[in-house]
C-alpha atoms as a PDB file:
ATOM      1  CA  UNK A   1     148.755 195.700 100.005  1.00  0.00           C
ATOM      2  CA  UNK A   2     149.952 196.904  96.480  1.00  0.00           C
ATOM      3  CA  UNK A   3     151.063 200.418  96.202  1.00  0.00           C
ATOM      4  CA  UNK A   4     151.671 201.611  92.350  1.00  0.00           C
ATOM      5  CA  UNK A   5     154.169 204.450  92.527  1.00  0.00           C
ATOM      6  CA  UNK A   6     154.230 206.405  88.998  1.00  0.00           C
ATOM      7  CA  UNK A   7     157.466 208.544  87.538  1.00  0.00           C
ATOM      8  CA  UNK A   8     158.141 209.889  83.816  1.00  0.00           C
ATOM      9  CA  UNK A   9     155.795 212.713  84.386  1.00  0.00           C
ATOM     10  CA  UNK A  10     157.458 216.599  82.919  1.00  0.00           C
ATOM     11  CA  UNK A  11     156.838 218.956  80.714  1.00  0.00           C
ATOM     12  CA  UNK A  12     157.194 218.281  76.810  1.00  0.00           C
ATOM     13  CA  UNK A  13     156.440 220.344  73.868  1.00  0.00           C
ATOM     14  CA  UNK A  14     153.208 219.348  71.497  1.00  0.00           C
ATOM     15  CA  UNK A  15     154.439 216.449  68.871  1.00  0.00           C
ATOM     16  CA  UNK A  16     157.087 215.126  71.698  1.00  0.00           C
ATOM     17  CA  UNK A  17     156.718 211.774  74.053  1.00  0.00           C
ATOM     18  CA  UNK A  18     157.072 210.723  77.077  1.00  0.00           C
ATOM     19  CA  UNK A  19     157.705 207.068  79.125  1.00  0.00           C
ATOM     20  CA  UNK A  20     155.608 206.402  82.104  1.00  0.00           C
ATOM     21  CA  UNK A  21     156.902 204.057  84.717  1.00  0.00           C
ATOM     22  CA  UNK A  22     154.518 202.604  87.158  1.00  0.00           C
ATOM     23  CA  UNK A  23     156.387 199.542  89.842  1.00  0.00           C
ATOM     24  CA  UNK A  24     154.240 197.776  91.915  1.00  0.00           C
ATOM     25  CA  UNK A  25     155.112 195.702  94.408  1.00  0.00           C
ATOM     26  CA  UNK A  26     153.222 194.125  96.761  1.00  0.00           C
ATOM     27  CA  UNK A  27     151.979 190.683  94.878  1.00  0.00           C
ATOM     28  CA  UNK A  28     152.509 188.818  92.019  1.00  0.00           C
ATOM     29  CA  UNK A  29     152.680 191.455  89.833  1.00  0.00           C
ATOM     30  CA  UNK A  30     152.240 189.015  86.711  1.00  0.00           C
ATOM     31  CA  UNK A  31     148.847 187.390  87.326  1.00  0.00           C
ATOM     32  CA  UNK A  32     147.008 190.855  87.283  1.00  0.00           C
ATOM     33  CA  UNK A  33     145.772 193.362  85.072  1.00  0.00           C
ATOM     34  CA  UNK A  34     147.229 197.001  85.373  1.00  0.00           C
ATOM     35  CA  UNK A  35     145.900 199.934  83.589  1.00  0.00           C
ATOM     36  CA  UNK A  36     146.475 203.838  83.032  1.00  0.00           C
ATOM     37  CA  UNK A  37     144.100 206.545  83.686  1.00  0.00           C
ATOM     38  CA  UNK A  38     144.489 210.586  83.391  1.00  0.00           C
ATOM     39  CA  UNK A  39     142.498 213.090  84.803  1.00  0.00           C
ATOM     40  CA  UNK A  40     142.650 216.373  83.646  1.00  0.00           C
ATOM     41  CA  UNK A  41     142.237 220.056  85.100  1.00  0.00           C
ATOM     42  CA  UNK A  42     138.402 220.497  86.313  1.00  0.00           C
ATOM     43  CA  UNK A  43     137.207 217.129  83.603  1.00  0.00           C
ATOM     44  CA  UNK A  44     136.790 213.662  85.513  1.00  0.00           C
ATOM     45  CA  UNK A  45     139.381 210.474  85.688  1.00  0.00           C
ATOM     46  CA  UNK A  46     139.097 208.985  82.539  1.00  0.00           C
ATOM     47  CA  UNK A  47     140.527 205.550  80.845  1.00  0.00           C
ATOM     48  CA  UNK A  48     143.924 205.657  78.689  1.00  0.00           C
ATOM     49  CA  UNK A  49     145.001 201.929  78.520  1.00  0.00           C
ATOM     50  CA  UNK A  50     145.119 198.484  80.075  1.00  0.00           C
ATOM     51  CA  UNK A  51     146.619 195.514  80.104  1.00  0.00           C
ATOM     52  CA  UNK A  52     145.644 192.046  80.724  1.00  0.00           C
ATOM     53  CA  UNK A  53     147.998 189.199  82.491  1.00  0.00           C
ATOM     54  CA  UNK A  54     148.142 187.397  79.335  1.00  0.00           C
ATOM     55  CA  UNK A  55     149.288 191.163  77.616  1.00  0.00           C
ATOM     56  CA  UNK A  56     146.038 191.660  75.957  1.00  0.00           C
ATOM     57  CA  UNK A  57     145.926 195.413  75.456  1.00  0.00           C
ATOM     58  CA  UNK A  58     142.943 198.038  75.095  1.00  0.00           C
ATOM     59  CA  UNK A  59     143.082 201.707  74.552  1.00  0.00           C
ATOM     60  CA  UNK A  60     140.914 204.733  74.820  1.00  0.00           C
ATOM     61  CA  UNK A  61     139.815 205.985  71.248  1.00  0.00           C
ATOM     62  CA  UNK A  62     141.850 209.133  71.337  1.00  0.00           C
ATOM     63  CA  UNK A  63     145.175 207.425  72.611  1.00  0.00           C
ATOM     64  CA  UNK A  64     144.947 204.207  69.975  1.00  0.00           C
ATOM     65  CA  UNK A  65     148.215 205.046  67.487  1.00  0.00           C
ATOM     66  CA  UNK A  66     149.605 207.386  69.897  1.00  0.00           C
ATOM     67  CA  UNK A  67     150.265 205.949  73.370  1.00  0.00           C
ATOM     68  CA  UNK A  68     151.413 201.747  73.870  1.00  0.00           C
ATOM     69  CA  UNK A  69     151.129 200.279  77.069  1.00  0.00           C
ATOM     70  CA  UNK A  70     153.622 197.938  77.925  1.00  0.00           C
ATOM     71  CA  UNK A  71     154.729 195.860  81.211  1.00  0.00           C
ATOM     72  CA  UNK A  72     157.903 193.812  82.324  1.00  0.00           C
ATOM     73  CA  UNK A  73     157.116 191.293  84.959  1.00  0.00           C
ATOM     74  CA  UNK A  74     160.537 190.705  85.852  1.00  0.00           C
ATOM     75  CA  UNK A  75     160.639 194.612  87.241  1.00  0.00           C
ATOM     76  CA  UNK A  76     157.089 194.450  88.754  1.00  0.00           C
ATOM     77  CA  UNK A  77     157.097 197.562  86.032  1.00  0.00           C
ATOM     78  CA  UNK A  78     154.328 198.754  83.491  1.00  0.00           C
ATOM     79  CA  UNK A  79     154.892 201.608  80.953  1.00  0.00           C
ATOM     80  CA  UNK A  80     152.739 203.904  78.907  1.00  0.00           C
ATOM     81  CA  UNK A  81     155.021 205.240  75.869  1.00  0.00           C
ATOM     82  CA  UNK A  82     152.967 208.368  74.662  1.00  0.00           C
ATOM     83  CA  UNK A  83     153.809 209.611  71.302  1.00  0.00           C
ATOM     84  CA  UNK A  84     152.678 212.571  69.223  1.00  0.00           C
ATOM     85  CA  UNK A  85     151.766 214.233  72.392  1.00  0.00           C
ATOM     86  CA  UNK A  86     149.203 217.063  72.357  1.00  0.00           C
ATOM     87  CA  UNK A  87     148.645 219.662  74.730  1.00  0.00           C
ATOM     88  CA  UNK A  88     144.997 218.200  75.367  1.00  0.00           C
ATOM     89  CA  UNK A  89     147.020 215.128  76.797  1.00  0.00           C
ATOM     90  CA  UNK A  90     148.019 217.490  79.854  1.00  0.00           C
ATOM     91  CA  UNK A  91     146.772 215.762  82.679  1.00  0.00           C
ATOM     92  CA  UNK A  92     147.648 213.874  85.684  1.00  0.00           C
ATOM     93  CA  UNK A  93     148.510 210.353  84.777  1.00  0.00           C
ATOM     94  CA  UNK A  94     147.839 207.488  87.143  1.00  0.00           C
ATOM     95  CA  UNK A  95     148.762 203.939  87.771  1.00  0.00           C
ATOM     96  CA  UNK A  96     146.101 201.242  89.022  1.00  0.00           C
ATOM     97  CA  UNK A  97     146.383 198.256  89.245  1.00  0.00           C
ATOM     98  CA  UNK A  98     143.339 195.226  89.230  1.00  0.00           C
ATOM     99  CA  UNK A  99     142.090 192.454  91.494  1.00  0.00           C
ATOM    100  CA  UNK A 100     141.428 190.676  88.777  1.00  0.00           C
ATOM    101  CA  UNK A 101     143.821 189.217  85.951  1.00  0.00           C
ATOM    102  CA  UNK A 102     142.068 190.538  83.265  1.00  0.00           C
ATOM    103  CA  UNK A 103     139.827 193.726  82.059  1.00  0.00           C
ATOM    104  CA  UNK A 104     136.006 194.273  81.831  1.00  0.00           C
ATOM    105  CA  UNK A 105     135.115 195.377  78.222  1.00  0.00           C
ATOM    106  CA  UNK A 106     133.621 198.996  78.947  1.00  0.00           C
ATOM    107  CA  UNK A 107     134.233 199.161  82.513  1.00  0.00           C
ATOM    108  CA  UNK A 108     138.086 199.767  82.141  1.00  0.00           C
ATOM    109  CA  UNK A 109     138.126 200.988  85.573  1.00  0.00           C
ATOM    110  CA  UNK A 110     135.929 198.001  87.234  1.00  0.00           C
ATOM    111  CA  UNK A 111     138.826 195.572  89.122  1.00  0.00           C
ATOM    112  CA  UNK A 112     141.365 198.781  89.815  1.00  0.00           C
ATOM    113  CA  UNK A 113     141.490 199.179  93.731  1.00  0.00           C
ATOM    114  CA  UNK A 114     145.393 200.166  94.184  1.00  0.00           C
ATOM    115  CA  UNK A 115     145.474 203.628  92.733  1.00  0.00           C
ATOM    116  CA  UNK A 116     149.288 205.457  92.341  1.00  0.00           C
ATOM    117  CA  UNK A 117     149.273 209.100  93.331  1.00  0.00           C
ATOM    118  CA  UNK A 118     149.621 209.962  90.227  1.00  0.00           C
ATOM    119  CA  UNK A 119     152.390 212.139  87.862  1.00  0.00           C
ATOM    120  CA  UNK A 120     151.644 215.274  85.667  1.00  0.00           C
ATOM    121  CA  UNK A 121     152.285 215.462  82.041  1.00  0.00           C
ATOM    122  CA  UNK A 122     151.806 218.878  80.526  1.00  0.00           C
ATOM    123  CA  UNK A 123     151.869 219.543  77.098  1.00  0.00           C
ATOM    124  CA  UNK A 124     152.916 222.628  75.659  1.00  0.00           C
ATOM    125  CA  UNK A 125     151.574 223.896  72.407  1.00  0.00           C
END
């Protein structure tokens, strides 16, 4: 059983960033993809960014130039470094990681079965 556990989450003026942490332990951690997701107040979950096993990367639209997802095997540990931070971006942020080493091109969240319990980011304007 993998159980992503999320920290970095706060409170951060508009224009400011923020580092997610996600570990995971559970499995080889390398030989899967991970991902971020958000969901904010009263809108559905919706896709931020993944990455593949072999570090491939793909972003949401609205976070490309802003946010960089990142991982470091050696820590069982993925990151999401969010930049330029708007108060839009206030959500809760979630880990999840895949059954499957790599993403499905427009079904971001296809594969993700260990979900994180997420950690708030609010942005203040």
């Amino acid at each position: 059983q993998v159980q992503p556990v999320e920290s970095g989450g706060g409170l951060v003026q508009a224009g400011g960033s923020l580092r997610l942490s996600c570990a995971a332990s559970g499995r080889t951690f390398s030989r899967y993809a991970m991902g971020w997701f958000r969901q904010a107040p009263g809108k559905e979950r919706e896709f931020v960014a993944a990455m593949s096993w072999s570090g491939n990367t793909n972003y949401a639209d609205s976070m490309k130039g802003r946010f960089t997802i990142s991982r470091d095997n050696a820590k069982n540990t993925m990151y999401l470094q969010m930049n330029s931070l708007k108060p839009e971006d206030t959500a809760v942020y979630y880990c999840a990681a895949s059954n499957m080493p790599t993403t499905v091109v427009g079904n971001p969240f296809y594969g993700m079965i260990y979900w994180g319990k997420g950690t708030l980011v609010t942005v203040s304007s």
